[in-house]
N, C-alpha and C. Protein backbone atom coordinates (compact mmCIF):
# COMPACT_ATOMS: atom_id res chain seq x y z
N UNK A 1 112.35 110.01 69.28
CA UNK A 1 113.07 109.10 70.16
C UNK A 1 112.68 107.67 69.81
N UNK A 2 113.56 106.69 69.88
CA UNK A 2 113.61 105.52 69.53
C UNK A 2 112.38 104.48 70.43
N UNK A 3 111.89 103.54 69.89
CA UNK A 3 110.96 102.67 71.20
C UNK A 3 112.19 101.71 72.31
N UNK A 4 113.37 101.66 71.67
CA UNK A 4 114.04 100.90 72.36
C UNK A 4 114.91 101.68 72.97
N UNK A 5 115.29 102.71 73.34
CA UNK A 5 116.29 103.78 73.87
C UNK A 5 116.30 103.39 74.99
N UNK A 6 117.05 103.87 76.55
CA UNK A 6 117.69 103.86 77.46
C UNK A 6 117.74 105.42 78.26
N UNK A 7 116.99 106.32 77.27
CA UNK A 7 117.14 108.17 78.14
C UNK A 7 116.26 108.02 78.60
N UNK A 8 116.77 108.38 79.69
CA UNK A 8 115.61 108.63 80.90
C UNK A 8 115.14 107.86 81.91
N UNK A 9 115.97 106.29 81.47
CA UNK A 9 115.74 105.22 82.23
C UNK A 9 116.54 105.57 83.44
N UNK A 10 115.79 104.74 84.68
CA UNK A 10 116.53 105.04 85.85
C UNK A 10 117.05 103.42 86.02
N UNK A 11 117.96 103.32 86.96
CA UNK A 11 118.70 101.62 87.43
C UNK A 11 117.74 101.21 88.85
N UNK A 12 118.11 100.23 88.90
CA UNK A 12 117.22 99.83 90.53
C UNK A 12 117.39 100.62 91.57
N UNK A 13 118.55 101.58 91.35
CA UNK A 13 118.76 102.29 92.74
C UNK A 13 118.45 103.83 92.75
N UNK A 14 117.60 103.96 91.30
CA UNK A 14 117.00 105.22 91.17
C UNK A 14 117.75 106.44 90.51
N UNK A 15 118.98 105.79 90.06
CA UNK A 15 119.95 107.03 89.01
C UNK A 15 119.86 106.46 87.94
N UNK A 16 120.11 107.47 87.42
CA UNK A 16 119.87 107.59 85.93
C UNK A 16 121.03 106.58 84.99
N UNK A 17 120.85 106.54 84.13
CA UNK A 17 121.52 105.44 83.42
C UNK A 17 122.73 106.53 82.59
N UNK A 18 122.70 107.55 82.81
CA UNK A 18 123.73 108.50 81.99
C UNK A 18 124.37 109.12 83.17
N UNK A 19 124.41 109.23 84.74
CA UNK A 19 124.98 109.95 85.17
C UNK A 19 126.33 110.21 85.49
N UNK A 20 127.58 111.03 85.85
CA UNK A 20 128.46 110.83 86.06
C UNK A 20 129.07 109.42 86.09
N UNK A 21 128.67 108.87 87.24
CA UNK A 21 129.33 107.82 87.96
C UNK A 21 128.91 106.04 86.52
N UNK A 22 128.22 106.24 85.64
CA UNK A 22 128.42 105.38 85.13
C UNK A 22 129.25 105.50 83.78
N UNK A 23 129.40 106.72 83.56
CA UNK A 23 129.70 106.52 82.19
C UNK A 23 131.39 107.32 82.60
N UNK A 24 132.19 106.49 81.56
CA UNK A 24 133.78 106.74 81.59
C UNK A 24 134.23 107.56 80.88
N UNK A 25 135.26 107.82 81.83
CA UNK A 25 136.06 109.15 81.49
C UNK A 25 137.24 108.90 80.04
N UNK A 26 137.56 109.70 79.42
CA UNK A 26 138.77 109.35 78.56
C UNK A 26 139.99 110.11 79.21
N UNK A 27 140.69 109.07 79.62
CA UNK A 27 141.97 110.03 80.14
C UNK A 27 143.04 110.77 78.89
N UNK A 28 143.38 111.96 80.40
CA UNK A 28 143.84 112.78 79.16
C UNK A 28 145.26 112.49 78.69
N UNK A 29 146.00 113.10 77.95
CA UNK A 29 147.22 112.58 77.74
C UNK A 29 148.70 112.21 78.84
N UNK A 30 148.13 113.47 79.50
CA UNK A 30 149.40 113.41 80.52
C UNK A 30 149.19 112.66 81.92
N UNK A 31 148.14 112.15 81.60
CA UNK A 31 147.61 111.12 82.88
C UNK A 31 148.46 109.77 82.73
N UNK A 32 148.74 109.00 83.46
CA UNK A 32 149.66 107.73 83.33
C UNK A 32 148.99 107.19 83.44
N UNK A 33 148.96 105.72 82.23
CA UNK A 33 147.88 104.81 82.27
C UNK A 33 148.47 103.38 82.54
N UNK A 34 147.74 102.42 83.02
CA UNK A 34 148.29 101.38 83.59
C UNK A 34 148.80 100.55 83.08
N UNK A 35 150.11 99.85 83.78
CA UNK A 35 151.12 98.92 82.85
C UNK A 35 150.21 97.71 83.59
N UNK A 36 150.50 96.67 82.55
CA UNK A 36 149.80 95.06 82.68
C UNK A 36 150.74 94.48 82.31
N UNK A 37 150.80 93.54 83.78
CA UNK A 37 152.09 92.55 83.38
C UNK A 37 151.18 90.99 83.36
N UNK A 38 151.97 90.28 82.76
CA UNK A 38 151.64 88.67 82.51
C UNK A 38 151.54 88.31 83.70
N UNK A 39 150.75 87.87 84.02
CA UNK A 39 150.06 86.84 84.66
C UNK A 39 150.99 85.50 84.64
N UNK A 40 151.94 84.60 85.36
CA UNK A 40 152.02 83.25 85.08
C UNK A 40 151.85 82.94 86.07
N UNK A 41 150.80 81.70 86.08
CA UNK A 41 150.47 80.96 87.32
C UNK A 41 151.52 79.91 87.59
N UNK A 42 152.20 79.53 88.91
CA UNK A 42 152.75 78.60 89.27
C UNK A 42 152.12 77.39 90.09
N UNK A 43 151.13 77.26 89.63
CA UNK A 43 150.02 76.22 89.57
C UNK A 43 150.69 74.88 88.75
N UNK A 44 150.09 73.89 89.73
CA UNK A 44 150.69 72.33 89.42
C UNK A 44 149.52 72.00 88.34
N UNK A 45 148.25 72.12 88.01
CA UNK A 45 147.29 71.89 87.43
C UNK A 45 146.76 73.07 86.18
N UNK A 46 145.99 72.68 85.47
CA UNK A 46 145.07 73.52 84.84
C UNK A 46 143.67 73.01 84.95
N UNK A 47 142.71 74.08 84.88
CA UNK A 47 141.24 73.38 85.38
C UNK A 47 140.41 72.91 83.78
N UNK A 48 139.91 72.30 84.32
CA UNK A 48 138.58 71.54 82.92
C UNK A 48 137.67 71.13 83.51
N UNK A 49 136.72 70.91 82.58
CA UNK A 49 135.24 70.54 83.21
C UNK A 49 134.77 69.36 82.27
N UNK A 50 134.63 67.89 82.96
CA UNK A 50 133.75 67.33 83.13
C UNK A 50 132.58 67.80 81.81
N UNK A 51 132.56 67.14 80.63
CA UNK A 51 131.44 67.42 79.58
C UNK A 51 130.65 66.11 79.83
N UNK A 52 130.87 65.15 79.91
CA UNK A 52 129.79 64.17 80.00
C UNK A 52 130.75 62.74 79.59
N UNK A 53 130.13 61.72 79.42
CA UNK A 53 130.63 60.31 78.66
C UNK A 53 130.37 60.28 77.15
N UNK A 54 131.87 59.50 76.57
CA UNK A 54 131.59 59.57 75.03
C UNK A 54 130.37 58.49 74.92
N UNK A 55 129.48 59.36 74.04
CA UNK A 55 128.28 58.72 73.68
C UNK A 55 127.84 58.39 72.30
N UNK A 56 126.78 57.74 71.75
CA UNK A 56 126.34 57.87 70.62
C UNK A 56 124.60 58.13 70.68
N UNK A 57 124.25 58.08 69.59
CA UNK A 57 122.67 58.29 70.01
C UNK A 57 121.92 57.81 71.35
N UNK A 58 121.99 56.63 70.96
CA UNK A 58 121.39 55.93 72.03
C UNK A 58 122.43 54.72 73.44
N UNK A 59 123.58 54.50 72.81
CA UNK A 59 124.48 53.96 73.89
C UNK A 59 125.51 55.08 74.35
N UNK A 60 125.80 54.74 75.34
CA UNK A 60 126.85 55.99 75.87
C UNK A 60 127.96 54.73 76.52
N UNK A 61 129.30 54.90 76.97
CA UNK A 61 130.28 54.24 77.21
C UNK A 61 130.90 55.11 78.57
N UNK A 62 130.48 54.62 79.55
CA UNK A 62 131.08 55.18 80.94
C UNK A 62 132.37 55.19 81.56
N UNK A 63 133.21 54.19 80.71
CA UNK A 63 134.44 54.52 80.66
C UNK A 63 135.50 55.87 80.03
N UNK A 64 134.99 56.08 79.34
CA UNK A 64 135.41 56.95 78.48
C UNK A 64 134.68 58.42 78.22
N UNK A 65 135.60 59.20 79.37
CA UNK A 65 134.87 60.90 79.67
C UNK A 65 135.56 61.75 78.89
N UNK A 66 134.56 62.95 78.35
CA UNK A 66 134.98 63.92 77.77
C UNK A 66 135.19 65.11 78.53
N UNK A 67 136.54 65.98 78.41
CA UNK A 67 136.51 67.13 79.48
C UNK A 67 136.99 67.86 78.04
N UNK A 68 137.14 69.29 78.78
CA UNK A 68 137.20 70.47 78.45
C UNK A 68 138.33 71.15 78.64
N UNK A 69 139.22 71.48 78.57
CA UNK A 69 139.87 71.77 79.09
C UNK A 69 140.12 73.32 79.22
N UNK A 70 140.45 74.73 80.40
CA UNK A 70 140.30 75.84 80.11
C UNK A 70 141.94 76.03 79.48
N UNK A 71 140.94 77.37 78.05
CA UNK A 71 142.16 77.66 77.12
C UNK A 71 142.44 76.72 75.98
N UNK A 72 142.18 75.68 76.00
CA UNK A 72 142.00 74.75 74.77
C UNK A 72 141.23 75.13 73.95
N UNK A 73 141.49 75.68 72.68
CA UNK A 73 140.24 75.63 71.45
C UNK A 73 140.61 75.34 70.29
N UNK A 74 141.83 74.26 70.23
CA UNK A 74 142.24 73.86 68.62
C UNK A 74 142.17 72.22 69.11
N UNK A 75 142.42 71.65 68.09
CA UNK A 75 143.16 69.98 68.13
C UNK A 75 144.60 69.91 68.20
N UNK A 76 145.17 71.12 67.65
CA UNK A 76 146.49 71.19 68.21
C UNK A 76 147.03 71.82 69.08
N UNK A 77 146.19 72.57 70.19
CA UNK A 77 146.21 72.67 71.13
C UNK A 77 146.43 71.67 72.24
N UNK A 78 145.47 70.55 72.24
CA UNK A 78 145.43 69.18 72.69
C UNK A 78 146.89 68.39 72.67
N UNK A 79 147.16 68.48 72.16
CA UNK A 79 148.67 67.71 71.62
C UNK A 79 149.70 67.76 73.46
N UNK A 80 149.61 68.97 73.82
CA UNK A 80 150.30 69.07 74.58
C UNK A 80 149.80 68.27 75.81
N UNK A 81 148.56 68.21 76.09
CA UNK A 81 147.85 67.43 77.07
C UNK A 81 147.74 66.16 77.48
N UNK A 82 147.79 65.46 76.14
CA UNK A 82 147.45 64.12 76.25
C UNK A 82 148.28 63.23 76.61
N UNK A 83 148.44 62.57 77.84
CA UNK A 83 148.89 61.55 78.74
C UNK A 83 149.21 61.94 80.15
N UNK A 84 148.70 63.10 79.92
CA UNK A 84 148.85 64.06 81.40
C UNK A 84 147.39 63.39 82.88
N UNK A 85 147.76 63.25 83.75
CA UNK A 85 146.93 62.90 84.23
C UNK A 85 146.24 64.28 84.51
N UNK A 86 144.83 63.18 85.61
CA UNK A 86 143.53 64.18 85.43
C UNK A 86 142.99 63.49 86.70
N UNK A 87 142.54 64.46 87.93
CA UNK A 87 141.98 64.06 89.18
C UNK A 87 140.87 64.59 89.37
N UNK A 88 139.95 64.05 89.32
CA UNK A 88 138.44 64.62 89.87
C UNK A 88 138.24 64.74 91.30
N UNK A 89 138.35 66.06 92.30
CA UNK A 89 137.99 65.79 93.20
C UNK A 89 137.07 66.34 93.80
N UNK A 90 136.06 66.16 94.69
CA UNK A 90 134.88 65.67 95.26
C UNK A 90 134.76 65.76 96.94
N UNK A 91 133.99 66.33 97.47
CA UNK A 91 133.64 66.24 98.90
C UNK A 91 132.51 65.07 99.45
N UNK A 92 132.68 63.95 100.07
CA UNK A 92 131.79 62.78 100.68
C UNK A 92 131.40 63.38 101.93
N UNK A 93 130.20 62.54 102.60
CA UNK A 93 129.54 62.81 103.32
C UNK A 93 130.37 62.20 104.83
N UNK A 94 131.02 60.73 104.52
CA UNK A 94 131.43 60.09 105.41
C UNK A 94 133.03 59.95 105.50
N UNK A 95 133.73 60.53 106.59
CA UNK A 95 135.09 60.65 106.50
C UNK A 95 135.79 59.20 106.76
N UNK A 96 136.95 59.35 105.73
CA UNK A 96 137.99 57.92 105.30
C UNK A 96 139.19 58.81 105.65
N UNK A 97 140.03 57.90 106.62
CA UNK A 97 141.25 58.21 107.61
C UNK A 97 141.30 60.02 107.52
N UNK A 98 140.31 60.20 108.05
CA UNK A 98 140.37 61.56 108.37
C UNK A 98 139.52 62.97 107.63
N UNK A 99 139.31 62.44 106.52
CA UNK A 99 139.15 63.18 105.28
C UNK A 99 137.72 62.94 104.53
N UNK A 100 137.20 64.35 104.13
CA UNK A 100 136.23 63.80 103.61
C UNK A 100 136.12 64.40 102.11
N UNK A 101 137.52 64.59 101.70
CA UNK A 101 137.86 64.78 100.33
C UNK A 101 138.06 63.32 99.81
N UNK A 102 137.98 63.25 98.52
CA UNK A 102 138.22 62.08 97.91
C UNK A 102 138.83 62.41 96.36
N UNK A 103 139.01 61.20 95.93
CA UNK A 103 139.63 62.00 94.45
C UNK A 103 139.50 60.52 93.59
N UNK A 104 139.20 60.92 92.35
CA UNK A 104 139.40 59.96 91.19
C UNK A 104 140.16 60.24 90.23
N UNK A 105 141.31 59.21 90.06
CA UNK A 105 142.33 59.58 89.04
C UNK A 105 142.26 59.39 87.76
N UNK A 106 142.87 59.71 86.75
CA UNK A 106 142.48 59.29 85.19
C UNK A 106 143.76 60.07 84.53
N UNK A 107 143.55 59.97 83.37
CA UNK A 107 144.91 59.89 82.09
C UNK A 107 143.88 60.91 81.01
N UNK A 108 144.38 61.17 80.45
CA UNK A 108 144.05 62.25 79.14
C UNK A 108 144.56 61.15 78.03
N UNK A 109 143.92 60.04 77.45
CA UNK A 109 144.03 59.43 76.32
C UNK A 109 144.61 60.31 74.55
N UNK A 110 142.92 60.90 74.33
CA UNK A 110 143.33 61.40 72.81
C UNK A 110 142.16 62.51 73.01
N UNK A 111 142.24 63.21 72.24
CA UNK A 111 141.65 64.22 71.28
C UNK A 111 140.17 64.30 71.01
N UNK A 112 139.27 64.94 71.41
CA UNK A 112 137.59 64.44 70.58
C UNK A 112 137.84 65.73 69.99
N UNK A 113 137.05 65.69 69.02
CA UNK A 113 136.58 66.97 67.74
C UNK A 113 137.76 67.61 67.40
N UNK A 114 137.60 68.80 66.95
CA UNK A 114 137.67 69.75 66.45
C UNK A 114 138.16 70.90 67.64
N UNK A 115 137.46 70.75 68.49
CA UNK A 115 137.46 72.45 69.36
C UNK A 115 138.08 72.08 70.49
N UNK A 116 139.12 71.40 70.86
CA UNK A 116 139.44 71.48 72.02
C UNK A 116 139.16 70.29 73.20
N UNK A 117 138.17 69.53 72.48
CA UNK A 117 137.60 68.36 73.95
C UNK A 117 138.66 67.59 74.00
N UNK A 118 139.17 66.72 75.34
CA UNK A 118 139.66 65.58 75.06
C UNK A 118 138.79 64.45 75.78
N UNK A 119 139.63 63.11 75.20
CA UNK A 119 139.28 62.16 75.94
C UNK A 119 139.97 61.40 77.29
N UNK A 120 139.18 61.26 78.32
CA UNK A 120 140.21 60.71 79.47
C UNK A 120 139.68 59.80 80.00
N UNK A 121 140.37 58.47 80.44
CA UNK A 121 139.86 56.99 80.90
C UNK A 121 140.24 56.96 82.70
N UNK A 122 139.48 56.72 83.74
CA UNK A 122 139.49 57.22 85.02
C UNK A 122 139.53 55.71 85.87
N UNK A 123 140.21 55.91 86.33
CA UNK A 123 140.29 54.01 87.30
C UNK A 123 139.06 53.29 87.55
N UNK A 124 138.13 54.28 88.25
CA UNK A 124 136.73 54.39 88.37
C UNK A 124 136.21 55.09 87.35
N UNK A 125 135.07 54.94 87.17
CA UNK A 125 134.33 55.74 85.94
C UNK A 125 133.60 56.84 86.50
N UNK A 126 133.86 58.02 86.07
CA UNK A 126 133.03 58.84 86.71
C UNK A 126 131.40 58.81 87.18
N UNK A 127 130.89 59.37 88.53
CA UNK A 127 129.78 59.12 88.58
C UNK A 127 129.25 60.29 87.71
N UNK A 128 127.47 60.14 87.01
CA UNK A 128 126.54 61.22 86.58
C UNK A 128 127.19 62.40 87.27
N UNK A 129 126.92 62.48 88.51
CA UNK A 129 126.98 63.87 89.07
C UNK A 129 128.00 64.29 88.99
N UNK A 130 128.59 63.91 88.20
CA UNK A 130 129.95 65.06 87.69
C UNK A 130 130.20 65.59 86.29
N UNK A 131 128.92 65.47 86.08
CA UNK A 131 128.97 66.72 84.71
C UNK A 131 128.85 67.65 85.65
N UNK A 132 129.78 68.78 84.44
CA UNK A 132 129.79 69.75 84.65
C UNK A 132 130.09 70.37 85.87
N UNK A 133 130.91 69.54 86.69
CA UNK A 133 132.39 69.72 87.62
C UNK A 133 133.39 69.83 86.92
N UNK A 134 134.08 70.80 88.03
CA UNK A 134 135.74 70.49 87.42
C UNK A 134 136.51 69.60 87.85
N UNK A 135 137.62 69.65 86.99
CA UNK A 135 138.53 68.53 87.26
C UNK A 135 139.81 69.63 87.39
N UNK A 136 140.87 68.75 87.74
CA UNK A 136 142.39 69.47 87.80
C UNK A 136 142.81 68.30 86.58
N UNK A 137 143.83 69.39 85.73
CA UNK A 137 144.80 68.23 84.93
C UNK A 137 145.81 68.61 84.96
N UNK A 138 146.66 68.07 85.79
CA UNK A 138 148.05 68.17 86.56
C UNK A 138 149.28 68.16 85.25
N UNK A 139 149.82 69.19 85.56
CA UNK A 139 151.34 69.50 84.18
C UNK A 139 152.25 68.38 84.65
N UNK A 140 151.90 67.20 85.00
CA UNK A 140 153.01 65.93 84.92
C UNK A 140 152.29 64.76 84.32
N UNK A 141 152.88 63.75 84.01
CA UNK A 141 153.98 63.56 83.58
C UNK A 141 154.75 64.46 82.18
N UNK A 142 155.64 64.95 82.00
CA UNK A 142 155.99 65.51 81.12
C UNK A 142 156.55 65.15 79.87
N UNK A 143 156.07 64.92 78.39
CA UNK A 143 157.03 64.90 77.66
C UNK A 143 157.91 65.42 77.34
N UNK A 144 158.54 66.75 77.97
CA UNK A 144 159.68 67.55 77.39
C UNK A 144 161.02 67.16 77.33
């Protein structure tokens, strides 16, 4: 038996790591197996996250944020994005006419790298504490 094997191991709840209930069945032929339909969201936005400010070694430029966008992983992927706005929004401590949501708006400029980042310029500049928040980037304005 191997030093790294798994027989005989039990899980936190004291069964065995081979018993019935974990390991899957192969269905048989005449069993009906499940249809998967597409998914389309009718969502005004797509989500991204907040990567940080374009930086260099030692200066960084707080105008100018890098997001992520989900599902983006080319540069020509990006293409479709850019001039689309982009709202960061945020919960405050102290409520303004009612509300203690708030929001910061911004534009999807251009393109960073290779994999998908873009760049977006925000009325306000984002604060620190929004790395690694999401943002919404709203499917308007449209070039089509």
């Amino acid at each position: 038996m191997e030093a790294g094997s798994n027989y005989g191991k039990r899980t936190s709840s004291g069964q065995s790591l081979f018993s019935k209930s974990t390991v899957s069945r192969i269905p048989s032929a005449n069993q009906r197996q499940p249809i998967y339909t597409l998914f389309v969201s009718n969502s005004l936005y797509a989500k991204g996250r907040v990567l940080g400010f374009k930086r260099a070694k030692r200066n960084q430029r707080p105008d100018i944020s890098l997001i992520q966008i989900e599902g983006v992983k080319t540069i020509a992927d990006t293409d479709f994005y850019l001039g689309k706005r982009v709202a960061f929004v945020y919960r405050a401590k102290r409520e303004v006419n009612g509300s203690k949501i708030r929001c910061i708006w911004g534009r999807i400029t251009r393109a960073h790298g290779g994999s998908g980042a873009v760049k977006a310029r925000f009325r306000n500049n984002l604060p620190a504490k929004s790395f690694g928040a999401s943002v919404r980037v709203m499917m308007y304005p449209s070039r089509v």
